[in-house]
C-alpha atoms as a PDB file:
ATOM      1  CA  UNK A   1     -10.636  -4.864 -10.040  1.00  0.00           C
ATOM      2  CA  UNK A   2     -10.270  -8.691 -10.494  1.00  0.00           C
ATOM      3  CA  UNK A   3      -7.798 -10.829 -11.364  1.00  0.00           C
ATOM      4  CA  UNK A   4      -8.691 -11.711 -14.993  1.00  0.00           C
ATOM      5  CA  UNK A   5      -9.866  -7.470 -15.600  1.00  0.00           C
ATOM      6  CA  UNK A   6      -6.333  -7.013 -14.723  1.00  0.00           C
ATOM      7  CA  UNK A   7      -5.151  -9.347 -16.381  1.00  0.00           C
ATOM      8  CA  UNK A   8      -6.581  -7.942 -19.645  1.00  0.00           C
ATOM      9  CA  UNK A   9      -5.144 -10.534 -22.554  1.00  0.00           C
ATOM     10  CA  UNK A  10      -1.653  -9.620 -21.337  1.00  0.00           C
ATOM     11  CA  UNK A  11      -0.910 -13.399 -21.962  1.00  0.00           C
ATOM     12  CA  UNK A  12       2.069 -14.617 -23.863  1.00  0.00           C
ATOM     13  CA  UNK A  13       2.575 -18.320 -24.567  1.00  0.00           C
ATOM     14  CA  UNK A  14       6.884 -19.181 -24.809  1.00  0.00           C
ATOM     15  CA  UNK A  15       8.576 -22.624 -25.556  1.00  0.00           C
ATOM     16  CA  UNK A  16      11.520 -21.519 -24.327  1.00  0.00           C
ATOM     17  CA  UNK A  17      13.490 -18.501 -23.262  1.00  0.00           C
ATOM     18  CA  UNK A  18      16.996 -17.646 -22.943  1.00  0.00           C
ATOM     19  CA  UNK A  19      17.654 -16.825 -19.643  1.00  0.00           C
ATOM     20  CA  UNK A  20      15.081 -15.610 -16.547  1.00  0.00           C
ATOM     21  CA  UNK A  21      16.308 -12.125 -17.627  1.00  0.00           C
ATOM     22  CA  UNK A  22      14.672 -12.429 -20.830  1.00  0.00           C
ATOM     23  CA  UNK A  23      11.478 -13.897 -19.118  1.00  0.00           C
ATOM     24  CA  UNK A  24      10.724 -10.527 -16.719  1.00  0.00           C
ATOM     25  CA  UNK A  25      11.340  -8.257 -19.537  1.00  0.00           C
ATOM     26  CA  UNK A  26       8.760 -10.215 -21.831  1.00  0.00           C
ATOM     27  CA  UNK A  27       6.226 -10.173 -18.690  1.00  0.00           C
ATOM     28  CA  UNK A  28       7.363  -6.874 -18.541  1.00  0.00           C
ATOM     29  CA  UNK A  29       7.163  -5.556 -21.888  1.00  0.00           C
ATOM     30  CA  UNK A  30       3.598  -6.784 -22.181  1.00  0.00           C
ATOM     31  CA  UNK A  31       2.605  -3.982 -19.001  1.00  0.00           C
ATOM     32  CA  UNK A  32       4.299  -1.424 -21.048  1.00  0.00           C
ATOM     33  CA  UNK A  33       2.715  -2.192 -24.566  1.00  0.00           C
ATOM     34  CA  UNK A  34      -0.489  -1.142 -22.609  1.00  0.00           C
ATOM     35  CA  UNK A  35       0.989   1.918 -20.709  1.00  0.00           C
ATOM     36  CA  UNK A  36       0.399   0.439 -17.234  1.00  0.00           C
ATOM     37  CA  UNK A  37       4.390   0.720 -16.792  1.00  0.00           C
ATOM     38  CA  UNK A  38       7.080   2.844 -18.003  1.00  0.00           C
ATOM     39  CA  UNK A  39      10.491   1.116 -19.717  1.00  0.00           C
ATOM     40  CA  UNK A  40      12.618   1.932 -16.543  1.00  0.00           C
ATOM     41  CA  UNK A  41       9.685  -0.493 -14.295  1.00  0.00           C
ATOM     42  CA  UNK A  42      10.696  -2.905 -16.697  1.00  0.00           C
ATOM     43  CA  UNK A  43      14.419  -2.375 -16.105  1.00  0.00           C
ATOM     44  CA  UNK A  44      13.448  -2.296 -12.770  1.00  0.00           C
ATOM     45  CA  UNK A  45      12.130  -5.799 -12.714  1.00  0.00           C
ATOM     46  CA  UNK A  46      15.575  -7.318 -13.573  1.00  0.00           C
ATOM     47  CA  UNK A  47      17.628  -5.147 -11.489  1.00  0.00           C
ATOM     48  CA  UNK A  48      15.269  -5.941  -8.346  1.00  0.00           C
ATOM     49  CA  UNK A  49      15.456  -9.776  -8.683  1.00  0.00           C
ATOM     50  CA  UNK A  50      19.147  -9.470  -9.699  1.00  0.00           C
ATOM     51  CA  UNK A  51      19.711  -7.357  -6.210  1.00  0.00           C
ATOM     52  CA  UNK A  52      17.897  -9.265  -3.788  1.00  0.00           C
ATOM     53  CA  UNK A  53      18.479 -12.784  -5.567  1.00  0.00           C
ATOM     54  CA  UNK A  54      15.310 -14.898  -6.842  1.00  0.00           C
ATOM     55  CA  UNK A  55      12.984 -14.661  -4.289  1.00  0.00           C
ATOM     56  CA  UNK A  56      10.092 -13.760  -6.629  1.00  0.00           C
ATOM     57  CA  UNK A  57       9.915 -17.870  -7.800  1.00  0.00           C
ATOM     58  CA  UNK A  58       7.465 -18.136  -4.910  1.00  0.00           C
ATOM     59  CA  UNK A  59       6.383 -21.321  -5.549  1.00  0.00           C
ATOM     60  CA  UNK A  60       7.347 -24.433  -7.378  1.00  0.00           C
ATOM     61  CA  UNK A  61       7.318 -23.212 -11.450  1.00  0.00           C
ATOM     62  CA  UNK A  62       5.736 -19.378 -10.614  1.00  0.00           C
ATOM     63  CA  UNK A  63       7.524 -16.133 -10.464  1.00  0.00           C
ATOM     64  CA  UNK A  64       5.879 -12.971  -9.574  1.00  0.00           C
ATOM     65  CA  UNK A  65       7.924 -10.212 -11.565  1.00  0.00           C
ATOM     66  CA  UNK A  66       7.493  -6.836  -9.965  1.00  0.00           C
ATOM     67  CA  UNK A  67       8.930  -3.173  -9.023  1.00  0.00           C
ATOM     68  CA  UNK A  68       8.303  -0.412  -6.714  1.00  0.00           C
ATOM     69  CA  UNK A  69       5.143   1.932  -7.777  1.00  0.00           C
ATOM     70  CA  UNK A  70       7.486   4.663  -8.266  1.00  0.00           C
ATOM     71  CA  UNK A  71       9.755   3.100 -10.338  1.00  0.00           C
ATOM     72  CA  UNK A  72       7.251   3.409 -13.200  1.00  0.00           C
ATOM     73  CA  UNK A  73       4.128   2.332 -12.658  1.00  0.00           C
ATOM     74  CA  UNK A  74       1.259   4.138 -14.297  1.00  0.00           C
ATOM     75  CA  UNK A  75      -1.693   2.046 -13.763  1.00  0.00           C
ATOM     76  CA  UNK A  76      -3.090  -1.869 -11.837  1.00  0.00           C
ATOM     77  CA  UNK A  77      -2.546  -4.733 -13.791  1.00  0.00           C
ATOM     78  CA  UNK A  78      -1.187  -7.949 -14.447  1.00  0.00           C
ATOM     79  CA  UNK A  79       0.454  -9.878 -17.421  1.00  0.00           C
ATOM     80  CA  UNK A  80       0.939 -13.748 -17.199  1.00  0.00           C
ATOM     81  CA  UNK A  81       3.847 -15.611 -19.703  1.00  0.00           C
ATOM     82  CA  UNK A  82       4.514 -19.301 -19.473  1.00  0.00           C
ATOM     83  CA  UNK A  83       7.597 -20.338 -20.815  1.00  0.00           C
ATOM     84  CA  UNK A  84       6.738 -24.101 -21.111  1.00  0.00           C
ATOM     85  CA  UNK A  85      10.122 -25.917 -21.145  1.00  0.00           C
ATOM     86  CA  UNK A  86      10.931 -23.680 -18.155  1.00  0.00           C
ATOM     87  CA  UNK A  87      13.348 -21.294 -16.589  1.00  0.00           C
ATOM     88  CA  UNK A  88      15.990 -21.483 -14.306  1.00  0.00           C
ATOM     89  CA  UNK A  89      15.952 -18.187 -11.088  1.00  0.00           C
ATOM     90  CA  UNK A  90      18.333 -20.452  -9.210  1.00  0.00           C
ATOM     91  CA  UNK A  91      15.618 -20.959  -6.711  1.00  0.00           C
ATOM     92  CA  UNK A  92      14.489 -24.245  -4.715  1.00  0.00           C
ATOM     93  CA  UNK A  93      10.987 -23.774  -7.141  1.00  0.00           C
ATOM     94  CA  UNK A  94      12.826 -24.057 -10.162  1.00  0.00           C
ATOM     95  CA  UNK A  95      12.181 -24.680 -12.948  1.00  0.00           C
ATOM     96  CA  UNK A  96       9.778 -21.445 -13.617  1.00  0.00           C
ATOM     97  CA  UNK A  97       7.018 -21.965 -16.034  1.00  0.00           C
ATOM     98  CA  UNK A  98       4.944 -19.231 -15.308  1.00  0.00           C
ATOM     99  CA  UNK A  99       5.101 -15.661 -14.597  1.00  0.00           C
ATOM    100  CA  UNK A 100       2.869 -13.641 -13.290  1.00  0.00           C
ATOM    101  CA  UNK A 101       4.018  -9.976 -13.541  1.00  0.00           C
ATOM    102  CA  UNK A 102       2.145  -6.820 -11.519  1.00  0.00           C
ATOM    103  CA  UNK A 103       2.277  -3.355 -11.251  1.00  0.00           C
ATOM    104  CA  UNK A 104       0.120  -1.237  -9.269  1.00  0.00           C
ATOM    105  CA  UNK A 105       0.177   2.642  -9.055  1.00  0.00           C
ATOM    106  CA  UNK A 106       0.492   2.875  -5.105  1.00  0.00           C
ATOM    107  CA  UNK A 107       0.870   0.467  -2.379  1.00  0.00           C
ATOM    108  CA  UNK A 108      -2.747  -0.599  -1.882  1.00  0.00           C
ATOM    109  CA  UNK A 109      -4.322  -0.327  -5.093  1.00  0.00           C
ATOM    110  CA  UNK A 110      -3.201  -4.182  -5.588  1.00  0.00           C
ATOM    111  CA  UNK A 111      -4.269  -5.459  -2.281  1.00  0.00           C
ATOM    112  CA  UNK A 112      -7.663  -7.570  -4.116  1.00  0.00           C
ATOM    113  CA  UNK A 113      -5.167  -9.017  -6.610  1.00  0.00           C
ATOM    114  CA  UNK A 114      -2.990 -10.319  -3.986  1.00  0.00           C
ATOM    115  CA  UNK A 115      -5.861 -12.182  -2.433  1.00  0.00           C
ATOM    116  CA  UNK A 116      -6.542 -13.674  -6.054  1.00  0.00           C
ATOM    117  CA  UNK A 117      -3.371 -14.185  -6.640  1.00  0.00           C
ATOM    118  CA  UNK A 118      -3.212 -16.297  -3.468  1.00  0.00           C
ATOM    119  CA  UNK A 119      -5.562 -18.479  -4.172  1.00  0.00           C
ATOM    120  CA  UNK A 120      -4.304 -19.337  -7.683  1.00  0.00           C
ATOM    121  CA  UNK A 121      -0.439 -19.591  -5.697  1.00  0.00           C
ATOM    122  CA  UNK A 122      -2.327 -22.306  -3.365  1.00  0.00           C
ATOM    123  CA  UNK A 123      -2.092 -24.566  -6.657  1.00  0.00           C
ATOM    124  CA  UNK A 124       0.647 -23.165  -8.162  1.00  0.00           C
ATOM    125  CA  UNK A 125       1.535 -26.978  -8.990  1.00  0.00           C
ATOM    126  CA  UNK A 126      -1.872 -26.844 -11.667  1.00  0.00           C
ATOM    127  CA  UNK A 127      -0.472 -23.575 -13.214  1.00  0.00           C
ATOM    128  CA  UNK A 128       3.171 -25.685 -13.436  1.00  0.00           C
ATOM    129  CA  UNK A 129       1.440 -28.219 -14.681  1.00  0.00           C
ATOM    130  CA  UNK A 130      -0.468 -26.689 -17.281  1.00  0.00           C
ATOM    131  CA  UNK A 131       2.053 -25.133 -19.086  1.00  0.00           C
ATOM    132  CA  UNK A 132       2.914 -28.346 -20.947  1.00  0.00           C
ATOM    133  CA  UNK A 133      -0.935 -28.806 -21.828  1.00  0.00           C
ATOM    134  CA  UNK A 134      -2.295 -25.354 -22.337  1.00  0.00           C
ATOM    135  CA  UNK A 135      -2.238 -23.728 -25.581  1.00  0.00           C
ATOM    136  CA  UNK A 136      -3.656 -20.482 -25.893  1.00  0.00           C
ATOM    137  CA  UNK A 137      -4.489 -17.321 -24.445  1.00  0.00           C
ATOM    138  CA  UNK A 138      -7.796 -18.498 -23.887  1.00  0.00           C
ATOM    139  CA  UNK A 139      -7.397 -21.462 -21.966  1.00  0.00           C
ATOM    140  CA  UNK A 140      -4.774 -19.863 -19.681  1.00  0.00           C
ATOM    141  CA  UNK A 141      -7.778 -17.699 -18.738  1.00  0.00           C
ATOM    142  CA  UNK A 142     -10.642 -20.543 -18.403  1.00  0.00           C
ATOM    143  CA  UNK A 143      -7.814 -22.002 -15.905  1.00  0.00           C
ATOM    144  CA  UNK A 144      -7.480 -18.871 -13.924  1.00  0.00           C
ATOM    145  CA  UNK A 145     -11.062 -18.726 -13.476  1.00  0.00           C
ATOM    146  CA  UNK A 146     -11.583 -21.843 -12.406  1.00  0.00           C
ATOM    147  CA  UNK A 147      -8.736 -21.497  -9.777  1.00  0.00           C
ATOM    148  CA  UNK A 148     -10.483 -18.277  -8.530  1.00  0.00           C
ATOM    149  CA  UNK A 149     -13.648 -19.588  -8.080  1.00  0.00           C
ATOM    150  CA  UNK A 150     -12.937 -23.281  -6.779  1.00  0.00           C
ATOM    151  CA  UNK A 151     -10.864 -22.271  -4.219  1.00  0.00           C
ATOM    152  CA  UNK A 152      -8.721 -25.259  -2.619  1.00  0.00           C
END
């Protein structure tokens, strides 16, 4: 499966949010609308990164909202929200404009969406960027393609 399959249309375009907590649940929420995740992987999001502290802002203005596979996933995929005036983790790559939540039903079912996902982190400062230009669903995925397939 690639990157934009599992992806899907989970895209959700924010101005703002209240708080980062409010940010994973959205990415979140949009897994579960489509039965990839159960509620509690959701909860599990925002208990994970409130445990073990922000580390999912992996790079300046993207987060990478995630659980375990048994804490609810049902199925691969991938939701993206941009929150485009940004979102404080309390990480060195805030502020967070875009989120890229996963779930994956074991631990290697994801491993080809890692190595997209890596080459789209490589520019993460394009994705950052783009949140303040970008509009719709659409264009959000004409951007991920492009950063696919013109690697840096």
């Amino acid at each position: 499966m690639d990157f934009l399959e599992a992806l899907d249309g989970r895209i959700r375009i924010l101005e703002r949010v209240g708080s980062w907590e409010e940010a994973v649940r959205i990415s979140g929420e949009l897994l579960a609308a489509d039965g990839l995740v159960t509620p509690s992987y959701v909860d599990h999001m925002v208990r994970t990164c409130q445990e073990l502290g922000p580390y999912i802002a992996i790079a300046p203005g993207v987060a990478i909202p995630h659980a375990r596979p048994e804490d609810g996933a049902n199925g691969l995929g991938l939701s993206l929200v941009v929150v485009r005036e940004g979102v404080r983790f309390g990480s060195h790559n805030d502020p967070v404009r875009v989120l890229i939540a996963f779930a994956t039903p074991d631990r290697s079912a994801h491993i080809d969406l890692l190595r997209q996902l890596a080459e789209i982190l490589a520019r993460a400062d394009e994705l950052a960027q783009a949140a303040a230009r970008l509009g719709t669903p659409e264009q959000w995925k004409e951007l991920v393609r492009s950063l696919i397939q013109n690697p840096p």
